[in-house]
PDB file of N, CA and C in Angstrom:
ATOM      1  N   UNK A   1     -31.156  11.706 -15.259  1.00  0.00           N
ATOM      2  CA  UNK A   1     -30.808  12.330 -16.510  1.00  0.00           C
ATOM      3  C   UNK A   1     -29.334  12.064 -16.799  1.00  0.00           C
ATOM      4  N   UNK A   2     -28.794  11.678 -18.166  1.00  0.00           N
ATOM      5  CA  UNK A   2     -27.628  11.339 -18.708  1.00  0.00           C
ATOM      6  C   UNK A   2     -26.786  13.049 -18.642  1.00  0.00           C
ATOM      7  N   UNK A   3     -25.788  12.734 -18.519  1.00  0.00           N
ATOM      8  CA  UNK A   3     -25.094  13.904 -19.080  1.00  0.00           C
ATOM      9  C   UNK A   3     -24.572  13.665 -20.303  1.00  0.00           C
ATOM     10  N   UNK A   4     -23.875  14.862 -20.977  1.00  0.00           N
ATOM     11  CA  UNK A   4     -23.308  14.545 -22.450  1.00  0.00           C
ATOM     12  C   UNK A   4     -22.175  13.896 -22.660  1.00  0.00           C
ATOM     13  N   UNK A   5     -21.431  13.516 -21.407  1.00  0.00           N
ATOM     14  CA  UNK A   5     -20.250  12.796 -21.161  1.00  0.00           C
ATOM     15  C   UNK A   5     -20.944  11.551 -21.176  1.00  0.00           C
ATOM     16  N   UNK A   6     -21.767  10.698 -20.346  1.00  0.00           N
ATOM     17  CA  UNK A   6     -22.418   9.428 -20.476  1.00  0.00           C
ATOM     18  C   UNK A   6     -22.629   8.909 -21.507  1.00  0.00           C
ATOM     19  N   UNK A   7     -23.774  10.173 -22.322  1.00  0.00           N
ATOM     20  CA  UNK A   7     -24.398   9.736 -23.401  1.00  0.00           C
ATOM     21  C   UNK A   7     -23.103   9.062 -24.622  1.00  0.00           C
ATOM     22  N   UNK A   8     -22.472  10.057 -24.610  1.00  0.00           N
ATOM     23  CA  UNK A   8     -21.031   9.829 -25.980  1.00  0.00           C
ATOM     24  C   UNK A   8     -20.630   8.598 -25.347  1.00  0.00           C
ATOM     25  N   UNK A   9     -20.035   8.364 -24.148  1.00  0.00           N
ATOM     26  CA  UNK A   9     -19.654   7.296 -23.667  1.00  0.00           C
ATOM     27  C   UNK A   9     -20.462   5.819 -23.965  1.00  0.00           C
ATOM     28  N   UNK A  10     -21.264   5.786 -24.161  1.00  0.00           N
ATOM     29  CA  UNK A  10     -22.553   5.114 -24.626  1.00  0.00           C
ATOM     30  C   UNK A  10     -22.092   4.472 -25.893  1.00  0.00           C
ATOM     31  N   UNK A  11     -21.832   5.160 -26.971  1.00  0.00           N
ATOM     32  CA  UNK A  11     -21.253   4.877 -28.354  1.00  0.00           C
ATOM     33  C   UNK A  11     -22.649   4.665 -29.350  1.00  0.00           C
ATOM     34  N   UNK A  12     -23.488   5.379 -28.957  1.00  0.00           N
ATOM     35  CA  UNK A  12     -24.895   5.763 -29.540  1.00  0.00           C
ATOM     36  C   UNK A  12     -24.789   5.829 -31.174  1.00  0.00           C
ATOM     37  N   UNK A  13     -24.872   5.488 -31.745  1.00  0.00           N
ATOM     38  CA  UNK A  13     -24.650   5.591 -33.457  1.00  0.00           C
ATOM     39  C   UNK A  13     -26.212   5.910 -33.636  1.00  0.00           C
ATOM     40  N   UNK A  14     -26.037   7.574 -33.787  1.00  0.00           N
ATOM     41  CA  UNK A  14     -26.720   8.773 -33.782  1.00  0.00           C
ATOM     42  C   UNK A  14     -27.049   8.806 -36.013  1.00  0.00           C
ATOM     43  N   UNK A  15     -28.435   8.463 -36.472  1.00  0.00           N
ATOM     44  CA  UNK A  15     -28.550   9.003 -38.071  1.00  0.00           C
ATOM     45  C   UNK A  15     -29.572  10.503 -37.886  1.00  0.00           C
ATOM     46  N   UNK A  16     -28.672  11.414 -38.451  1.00  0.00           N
ATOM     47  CA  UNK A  16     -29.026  12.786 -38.867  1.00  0.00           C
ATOM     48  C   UNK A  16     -29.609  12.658 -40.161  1.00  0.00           C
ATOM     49  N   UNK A  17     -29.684  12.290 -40.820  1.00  0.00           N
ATOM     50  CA  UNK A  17     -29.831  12.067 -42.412  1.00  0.00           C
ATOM     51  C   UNK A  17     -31.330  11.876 -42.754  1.00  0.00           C
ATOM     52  N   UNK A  18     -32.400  12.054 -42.223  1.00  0.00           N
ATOM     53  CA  UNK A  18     -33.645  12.346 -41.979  1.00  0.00           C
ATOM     54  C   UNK A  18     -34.492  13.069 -41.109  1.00  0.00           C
ATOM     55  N   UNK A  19     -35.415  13.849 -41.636  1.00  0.00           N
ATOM     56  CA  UNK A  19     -36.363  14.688 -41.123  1.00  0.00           C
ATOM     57  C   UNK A  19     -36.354  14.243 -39.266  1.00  0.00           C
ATOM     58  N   UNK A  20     -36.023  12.630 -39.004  1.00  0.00           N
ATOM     59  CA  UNK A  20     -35.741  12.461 -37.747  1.00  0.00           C
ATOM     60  C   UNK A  20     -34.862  12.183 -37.548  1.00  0.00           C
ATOM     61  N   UNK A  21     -34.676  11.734 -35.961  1.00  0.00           N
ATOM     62  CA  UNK A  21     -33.211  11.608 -35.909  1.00  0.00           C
ATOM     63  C   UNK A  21     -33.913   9.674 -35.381  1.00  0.00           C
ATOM     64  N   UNK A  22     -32.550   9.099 -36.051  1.00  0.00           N
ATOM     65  CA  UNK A  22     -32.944   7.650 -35.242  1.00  0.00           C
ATOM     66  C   UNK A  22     -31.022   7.345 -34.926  1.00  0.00           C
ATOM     67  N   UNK A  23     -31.368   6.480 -32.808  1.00  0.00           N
ATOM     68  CA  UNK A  23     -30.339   6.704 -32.429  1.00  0.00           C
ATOM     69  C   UNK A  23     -30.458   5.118 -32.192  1.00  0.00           C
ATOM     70  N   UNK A  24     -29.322   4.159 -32.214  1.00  0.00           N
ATOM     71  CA  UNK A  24     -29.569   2.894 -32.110  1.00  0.00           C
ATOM     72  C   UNK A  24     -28.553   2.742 -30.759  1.00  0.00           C
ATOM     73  N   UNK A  25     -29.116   2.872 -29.680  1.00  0.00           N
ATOM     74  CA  UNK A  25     -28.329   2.247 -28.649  1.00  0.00           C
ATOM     75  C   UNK A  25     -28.057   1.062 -28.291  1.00  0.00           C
ATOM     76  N   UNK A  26     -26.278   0.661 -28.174  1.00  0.00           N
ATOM     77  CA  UNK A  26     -26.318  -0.605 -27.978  1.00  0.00           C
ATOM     78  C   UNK A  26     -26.105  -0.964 -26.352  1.00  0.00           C
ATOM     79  N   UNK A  27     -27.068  -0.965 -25.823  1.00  0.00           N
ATOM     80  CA  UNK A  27     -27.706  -1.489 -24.833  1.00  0.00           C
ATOM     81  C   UNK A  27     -28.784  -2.223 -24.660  1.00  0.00           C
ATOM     82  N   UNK A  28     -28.832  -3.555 -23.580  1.00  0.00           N
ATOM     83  CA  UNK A  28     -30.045  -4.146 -23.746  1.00  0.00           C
ATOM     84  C   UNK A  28     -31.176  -3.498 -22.653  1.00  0.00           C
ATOM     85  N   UNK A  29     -32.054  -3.587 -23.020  1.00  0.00           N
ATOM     86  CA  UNK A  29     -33.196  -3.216 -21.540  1.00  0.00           C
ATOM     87  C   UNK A  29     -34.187  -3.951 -21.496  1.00  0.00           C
ATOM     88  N   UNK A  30     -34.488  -4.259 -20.119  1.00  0.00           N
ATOM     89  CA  UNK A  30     -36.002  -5.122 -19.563  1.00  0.00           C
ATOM     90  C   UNK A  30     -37.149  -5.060 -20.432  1.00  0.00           C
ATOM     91  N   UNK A  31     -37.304  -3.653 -21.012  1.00  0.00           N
ATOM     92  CA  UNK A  31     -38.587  -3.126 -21.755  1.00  0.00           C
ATOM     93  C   UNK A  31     -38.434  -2.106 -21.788  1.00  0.00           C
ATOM     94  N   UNK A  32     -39.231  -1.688 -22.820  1.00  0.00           N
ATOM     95  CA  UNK A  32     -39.198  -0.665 -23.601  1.00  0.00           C
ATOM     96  C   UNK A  32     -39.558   0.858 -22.129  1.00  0.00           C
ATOM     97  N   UNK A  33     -40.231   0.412 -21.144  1.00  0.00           N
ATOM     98  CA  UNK A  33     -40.735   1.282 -20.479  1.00  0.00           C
ATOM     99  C   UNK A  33     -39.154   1.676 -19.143  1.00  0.00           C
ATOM    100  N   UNK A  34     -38.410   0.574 -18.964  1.00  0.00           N
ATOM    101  CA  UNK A  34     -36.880   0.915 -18.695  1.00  0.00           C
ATOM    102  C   UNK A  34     -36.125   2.145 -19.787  1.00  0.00           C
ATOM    103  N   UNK A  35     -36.519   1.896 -20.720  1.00  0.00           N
ATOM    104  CA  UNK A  35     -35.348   2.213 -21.852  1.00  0.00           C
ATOM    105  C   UNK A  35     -35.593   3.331 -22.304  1.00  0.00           C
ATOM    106  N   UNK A  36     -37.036   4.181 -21.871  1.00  0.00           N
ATOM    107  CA  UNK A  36     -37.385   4.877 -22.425  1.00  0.00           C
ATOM    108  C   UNK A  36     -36.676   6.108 -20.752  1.00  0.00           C
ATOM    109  N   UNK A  37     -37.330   5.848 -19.485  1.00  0.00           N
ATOM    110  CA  UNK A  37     -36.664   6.428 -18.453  1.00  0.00           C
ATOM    111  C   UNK A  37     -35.358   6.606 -18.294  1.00  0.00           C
ATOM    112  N   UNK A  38     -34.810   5.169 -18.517  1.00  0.00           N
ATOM    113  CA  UNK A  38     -33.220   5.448 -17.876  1.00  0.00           C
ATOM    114  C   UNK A  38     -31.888   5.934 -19.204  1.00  0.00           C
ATOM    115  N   UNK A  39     -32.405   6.067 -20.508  1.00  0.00           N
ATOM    116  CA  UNK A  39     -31.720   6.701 -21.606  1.00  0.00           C
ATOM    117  C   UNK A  39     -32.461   8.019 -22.534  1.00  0.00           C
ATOM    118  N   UNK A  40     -33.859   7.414 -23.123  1.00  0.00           N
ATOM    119  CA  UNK A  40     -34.266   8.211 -24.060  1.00  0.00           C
ATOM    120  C   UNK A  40     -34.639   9.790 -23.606  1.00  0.00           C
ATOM    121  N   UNK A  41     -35.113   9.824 -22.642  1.00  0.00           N
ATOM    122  CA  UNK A  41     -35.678  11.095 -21.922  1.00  0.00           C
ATOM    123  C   UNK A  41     -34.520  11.617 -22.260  1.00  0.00           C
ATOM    124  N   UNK A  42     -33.501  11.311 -21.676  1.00  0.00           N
ATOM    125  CA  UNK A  42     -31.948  11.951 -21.628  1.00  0.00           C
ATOM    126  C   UNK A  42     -31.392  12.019 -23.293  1.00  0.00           C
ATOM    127  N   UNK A  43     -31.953  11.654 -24.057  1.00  0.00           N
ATOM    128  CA  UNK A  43     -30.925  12.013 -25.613  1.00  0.00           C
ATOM    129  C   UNK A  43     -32.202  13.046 -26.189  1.00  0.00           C
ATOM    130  N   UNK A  44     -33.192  13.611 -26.052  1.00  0.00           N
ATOM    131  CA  UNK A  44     -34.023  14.565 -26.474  1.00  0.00           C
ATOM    132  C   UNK A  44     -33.029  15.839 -26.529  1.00  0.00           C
ATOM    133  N   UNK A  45     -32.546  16.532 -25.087  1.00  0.00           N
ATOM    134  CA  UNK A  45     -32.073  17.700 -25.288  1.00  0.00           C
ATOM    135  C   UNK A  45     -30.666  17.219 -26.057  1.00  0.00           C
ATOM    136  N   UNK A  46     -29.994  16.226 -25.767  1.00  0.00           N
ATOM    137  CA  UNK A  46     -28.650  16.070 -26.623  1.00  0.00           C
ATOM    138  C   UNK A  46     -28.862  16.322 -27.829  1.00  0.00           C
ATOM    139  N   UNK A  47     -29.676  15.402 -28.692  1.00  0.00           N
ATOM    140  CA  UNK A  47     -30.446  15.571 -30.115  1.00  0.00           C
ATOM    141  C   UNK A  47     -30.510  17.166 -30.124  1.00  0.00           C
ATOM    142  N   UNK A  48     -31.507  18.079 -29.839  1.00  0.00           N
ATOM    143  CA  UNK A  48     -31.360  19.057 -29.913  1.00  0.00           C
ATOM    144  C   UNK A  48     -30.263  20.192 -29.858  1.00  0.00           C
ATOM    145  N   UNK A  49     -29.268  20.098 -29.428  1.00  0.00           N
ATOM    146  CA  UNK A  49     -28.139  20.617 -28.550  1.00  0.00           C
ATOM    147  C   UNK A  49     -27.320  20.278 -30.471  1.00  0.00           C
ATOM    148  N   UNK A  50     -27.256  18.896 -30.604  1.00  0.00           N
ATOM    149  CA  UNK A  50     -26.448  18.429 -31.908  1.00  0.00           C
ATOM    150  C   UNK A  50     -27.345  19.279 -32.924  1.00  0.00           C
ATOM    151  N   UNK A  51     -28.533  19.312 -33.141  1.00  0.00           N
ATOM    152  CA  UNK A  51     -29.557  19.740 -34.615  1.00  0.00           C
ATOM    153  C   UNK A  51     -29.271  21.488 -34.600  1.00  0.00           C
ATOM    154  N   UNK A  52     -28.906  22.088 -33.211  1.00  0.00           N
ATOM    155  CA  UNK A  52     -29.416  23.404 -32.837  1.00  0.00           C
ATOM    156  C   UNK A  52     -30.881  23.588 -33.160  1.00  0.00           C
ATOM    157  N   UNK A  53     -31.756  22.756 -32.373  1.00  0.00           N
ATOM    158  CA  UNK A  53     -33.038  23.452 -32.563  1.00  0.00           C
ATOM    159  C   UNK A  53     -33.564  22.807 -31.033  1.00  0.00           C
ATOM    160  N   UNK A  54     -34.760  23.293 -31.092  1.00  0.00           N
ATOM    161  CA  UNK A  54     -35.569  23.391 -29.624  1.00  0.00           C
ATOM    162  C   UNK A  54     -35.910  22.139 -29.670  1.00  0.00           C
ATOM    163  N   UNK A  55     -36.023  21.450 -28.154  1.00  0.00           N
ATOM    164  CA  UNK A  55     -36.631  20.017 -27.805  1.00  0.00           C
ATOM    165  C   UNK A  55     -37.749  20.038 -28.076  1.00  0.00           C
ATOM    166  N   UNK A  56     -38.601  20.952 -28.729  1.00  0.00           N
ATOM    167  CA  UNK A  56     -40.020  20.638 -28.606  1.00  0.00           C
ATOM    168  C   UNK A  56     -40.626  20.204 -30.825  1.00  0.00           C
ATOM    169  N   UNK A  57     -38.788  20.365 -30.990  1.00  0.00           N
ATOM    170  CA  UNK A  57     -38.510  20.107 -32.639  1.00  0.00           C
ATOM    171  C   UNK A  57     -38.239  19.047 -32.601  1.00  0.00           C
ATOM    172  N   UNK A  58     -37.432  18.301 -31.642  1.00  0.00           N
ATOM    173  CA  UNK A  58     -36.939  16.905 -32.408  1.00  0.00           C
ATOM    174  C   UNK A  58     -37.651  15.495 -31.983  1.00  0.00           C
ATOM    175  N   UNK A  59     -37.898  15.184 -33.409  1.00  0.00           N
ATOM    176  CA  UNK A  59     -38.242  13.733 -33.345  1.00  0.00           C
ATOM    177  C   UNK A  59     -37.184  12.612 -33.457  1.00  0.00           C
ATOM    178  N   UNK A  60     -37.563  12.152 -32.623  1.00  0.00           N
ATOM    179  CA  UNK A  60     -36.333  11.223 -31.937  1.00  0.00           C
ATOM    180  C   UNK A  60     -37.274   9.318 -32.070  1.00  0.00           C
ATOM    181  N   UNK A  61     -36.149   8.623 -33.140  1.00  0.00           N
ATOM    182  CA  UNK A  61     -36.814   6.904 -32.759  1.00  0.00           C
ATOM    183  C   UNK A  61     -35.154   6.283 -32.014  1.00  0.00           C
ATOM    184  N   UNK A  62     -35.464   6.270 -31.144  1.00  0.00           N
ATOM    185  CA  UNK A  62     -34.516   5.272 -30.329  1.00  0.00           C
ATOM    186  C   UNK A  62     -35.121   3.927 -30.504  1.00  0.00           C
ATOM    187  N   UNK A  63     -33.392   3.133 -30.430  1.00  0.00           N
ATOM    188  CA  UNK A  63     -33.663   1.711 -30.571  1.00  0.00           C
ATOM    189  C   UNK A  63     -32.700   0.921 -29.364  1.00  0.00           C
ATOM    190  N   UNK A  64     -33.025   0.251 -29.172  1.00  0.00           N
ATOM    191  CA  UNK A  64     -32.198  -0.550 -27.888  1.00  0.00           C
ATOM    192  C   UNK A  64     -31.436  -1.485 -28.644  1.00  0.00           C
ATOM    193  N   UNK A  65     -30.405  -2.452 -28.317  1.00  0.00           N
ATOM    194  CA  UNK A  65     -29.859  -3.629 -28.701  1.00  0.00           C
ATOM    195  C   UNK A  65     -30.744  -4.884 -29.096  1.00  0.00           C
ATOM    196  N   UNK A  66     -31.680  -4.601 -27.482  1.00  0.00           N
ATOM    197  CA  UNK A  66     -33.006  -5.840 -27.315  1.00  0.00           C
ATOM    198  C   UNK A  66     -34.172  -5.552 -27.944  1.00  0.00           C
ATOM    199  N   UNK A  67     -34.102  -4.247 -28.838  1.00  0.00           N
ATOM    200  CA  UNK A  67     -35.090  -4.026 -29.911  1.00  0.00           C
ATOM    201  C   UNK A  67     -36.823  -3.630 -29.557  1.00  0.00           C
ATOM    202  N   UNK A  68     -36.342  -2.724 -28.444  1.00  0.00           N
ATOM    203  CA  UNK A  68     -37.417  -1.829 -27.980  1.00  0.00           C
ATOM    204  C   UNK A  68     -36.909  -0.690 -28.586  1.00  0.00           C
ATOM    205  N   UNK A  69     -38.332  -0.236 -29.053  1.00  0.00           N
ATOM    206  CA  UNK A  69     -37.967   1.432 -29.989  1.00  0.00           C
ATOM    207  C   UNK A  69     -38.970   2.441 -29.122  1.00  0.00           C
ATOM    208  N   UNK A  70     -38.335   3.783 -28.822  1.00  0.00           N
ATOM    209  CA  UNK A  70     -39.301   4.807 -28.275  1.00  0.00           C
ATOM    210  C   UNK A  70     -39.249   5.585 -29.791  1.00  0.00           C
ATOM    211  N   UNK A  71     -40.160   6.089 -29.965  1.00  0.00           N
ATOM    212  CA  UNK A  71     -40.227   7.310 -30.899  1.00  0.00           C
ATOM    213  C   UNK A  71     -40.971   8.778 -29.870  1.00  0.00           C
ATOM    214  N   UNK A  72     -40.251   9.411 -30.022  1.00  0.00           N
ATOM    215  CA  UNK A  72     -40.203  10.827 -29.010  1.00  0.00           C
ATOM    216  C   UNK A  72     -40.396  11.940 -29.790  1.00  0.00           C
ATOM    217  N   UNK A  73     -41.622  12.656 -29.494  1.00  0.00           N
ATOM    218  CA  UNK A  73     -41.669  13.786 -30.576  1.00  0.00           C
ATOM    219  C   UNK A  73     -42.939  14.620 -29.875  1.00  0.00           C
ATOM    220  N   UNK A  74     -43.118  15.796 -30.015  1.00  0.00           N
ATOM    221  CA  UNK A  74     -44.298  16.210 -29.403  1.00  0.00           C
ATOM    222  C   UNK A  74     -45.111  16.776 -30.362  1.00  0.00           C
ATOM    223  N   UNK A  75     -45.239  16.632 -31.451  1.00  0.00           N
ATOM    224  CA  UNK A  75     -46.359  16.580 -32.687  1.00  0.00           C
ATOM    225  C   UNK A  75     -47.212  15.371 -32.567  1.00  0.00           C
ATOM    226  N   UNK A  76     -48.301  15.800 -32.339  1.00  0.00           N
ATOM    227  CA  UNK A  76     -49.147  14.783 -31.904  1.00  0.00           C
ATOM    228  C   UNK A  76     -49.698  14.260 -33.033  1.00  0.00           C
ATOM    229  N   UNK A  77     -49.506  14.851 -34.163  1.00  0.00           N
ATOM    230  CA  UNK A  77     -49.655  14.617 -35.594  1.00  0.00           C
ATOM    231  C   UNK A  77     -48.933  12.873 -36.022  1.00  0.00           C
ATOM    232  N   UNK A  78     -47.889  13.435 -36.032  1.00  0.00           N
ATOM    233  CA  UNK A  78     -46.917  11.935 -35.671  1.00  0.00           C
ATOM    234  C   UNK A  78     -47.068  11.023 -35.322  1.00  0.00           C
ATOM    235  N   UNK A  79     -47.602  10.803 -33.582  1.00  0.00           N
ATOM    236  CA  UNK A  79     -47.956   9.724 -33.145  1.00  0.00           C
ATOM    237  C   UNK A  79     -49.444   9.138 -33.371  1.00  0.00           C
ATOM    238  N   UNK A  80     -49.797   9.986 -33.577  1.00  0.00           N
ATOM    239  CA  UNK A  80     -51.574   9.516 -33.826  1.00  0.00           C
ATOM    240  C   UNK A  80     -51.323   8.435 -35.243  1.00  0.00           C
ATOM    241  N   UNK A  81     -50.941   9.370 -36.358  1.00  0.00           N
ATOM    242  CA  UNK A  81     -50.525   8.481 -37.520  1.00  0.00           C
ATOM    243  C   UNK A  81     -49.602   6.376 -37.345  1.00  0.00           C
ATOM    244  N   UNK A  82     -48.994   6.895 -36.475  1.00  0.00           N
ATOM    245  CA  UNK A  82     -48.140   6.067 -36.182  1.00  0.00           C
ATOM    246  C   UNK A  82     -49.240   4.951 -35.458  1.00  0.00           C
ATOM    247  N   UNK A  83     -49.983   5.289 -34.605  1.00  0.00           N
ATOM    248  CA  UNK A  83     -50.700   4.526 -33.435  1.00  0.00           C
ATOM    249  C   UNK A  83     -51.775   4.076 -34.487  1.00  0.00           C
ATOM    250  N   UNK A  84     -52.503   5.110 -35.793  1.00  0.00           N
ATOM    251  CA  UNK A  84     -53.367   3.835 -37.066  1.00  0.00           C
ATOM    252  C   UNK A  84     -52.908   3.237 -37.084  1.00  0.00           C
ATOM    253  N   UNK A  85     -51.348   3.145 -37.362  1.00  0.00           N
ATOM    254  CA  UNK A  85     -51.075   1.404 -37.615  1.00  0.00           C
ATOM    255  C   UNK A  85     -50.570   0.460 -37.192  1.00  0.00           C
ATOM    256  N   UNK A  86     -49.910   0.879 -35.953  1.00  0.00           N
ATOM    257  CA  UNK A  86     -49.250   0.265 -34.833  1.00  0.00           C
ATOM    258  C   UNK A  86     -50.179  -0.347 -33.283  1.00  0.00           C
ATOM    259  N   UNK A  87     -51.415   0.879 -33.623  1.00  0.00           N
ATOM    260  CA  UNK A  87     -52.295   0.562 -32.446  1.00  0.00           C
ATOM    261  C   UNK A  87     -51.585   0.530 -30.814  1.00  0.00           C
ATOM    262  N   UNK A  88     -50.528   1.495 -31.011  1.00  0.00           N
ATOM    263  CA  UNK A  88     -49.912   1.898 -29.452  1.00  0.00           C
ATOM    264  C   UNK A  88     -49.910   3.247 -29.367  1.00  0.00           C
ATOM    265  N   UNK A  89     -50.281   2.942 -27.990  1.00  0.00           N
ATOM    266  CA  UNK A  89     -51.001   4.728 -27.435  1.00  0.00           C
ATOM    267  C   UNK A  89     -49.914   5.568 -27.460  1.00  0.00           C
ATOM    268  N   UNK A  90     -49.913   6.787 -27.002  1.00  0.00           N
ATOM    269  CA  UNK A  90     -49.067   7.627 -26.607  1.00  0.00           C
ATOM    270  C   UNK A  90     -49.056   7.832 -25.034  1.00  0.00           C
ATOM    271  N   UNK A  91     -47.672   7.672 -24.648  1.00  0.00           N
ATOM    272  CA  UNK A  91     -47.500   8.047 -22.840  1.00  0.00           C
ATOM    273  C   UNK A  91     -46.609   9.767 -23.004  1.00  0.00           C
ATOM    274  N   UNK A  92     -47.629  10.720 -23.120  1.00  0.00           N
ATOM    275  CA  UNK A  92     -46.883  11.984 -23.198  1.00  0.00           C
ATOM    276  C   UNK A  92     -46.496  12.257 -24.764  1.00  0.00           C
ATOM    277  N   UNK A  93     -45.175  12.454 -24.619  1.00  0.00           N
ATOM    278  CA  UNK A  93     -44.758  12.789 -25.519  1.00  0.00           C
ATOM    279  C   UNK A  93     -44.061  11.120 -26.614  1.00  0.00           C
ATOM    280  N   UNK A  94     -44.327  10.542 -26.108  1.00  0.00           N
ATOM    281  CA  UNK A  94     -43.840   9.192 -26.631  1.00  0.00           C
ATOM    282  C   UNK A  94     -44.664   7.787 -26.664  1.00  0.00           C
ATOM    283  N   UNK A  95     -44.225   7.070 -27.606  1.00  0.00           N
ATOM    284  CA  UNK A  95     -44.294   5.738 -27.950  1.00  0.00           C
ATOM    285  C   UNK A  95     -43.532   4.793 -27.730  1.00  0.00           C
ATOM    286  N   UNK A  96     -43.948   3.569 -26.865  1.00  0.00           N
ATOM    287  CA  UNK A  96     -42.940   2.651 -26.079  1.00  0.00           C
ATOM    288  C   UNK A  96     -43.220   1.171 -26.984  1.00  0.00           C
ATOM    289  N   UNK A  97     -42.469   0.409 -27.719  1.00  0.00           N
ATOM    290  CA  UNK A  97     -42.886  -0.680 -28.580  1.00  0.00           C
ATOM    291  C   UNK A  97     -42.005  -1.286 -28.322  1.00  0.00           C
ATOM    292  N   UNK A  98     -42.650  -2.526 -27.705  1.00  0.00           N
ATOM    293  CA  UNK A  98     -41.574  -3.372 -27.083  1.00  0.00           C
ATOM    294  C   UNK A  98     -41.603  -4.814 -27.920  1.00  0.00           C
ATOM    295  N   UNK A  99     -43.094  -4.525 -29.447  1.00  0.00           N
ATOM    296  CA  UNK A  99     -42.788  -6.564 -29.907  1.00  0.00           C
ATOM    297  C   UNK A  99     -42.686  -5.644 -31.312  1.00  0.00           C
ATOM    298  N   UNK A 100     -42.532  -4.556 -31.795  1.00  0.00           N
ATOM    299  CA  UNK A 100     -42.473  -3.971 -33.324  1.00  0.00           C
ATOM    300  C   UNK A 100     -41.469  -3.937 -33.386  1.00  0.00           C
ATOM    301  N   UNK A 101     -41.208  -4.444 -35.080  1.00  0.00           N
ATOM    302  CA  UNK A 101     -39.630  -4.501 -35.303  1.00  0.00           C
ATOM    303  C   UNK A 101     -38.973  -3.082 -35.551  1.00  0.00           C
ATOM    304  N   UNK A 102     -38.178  -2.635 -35.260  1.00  0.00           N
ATOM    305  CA  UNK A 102     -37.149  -1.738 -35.840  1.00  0.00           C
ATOM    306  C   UNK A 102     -37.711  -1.050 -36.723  1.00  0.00           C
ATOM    307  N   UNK A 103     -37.210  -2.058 -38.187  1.00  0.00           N
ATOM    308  CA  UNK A 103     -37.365  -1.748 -39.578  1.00  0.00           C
ATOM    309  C   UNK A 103     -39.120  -1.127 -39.697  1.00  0.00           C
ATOM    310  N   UNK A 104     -39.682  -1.798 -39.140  1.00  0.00           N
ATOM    311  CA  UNK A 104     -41.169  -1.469 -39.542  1.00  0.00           C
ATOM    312  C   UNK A 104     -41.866   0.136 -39.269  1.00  0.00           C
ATOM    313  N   UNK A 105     -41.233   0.360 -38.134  1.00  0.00           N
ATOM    314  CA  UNK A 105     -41.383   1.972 -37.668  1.00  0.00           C
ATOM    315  C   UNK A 105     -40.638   3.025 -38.478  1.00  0.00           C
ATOM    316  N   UNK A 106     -39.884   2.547 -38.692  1.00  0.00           N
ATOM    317  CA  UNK A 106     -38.858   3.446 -39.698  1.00  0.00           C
ATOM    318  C   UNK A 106     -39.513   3.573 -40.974  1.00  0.00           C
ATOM    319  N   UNK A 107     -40.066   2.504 -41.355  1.00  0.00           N
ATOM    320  CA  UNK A 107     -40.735   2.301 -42.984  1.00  0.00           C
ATOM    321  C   UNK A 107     -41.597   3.426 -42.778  1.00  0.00           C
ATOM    322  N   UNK A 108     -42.632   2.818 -41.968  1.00  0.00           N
ATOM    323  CA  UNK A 108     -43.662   3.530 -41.806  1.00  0.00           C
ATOM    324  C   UNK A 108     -43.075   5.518 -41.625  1.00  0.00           C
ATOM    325  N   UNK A 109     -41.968   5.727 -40.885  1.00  0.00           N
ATOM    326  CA  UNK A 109     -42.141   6.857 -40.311  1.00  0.00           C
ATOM    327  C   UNK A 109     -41.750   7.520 -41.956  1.00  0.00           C
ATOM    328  N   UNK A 110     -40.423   6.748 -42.665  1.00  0.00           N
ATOM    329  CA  UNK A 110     -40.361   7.033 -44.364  1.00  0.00           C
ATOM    330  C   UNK A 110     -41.215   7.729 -45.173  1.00  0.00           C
ATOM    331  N   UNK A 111     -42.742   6.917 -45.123  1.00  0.00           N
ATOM    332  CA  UNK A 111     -43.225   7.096 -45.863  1.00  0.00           C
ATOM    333  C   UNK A 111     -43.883   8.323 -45.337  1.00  0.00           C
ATOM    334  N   UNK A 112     -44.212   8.621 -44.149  1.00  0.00           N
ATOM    335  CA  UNK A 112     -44.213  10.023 -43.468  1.00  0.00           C
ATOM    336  C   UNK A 112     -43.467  11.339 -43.966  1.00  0.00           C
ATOM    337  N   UNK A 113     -42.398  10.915 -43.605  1.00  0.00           N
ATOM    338  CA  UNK A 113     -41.574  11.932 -44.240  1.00  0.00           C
ATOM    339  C   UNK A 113     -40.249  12.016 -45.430  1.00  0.00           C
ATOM    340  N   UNK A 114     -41.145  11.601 -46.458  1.00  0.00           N
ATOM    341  CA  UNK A 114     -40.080  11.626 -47.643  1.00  0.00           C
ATOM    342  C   UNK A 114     -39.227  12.438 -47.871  1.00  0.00           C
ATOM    343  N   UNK A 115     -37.936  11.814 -48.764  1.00  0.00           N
ATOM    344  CA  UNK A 115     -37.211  11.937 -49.164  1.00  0.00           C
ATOM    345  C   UNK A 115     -37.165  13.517 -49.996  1.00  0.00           C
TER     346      UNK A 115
END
């Protein structure tokens, strides 16, 4: 687990500005299933800690440098939607996409939760 000293240290360029939060880490990782253990687990309670609301509120799309995205959320509502059109399962509370672009999850999550 990151502490909140790591994480900042990181230089995480954190967007609040939607119903989710999307954090673009510039780090590269092996795969999405690295990136999701050795960072994302660890920015859930941070996210929360920043929103003031409970980890079991925030939806979280992390992005790596090497362009693996987790989307982290425990509304199963969310990922099910997400997995019609992406066709990737859920491991828990998350989604590990290691050949979907960026932009495309985001669109999709958009049109989820408008403006």
């Amino acid at each position: 687990m990151l502490s909140t000293k790591e994480i900042e240290e990181m230089h995480i360029a954190f967007d609040f500005s939607r119903q989710y939060t999307v954090a673009r880490v510039p780090k590269k990782y092996r795969d999405a299933d690295q990136f999701a253990l050795d960072c994302v687990y660890s920015l859930r309670p941070y996210v929360a800690d920043k929103l003031n609301i409970d980890c079991s509120e925030v939806i979280l799309v992390a992005i790596s440098k090497s362009n693996q995205v987790i989307v982290f959320c425990d509304e199963g509502l969310i990922r099910n939607r997400l997995y019609e059109f992406f066709h990737q399962p859920s491991i828990g509370s998350a989604q590990l996409y290691n050949d979907i672009k960026p932009e495309l999850i985001i669109k999709r999550l958009d049109k989820m939760f408008p403006k």
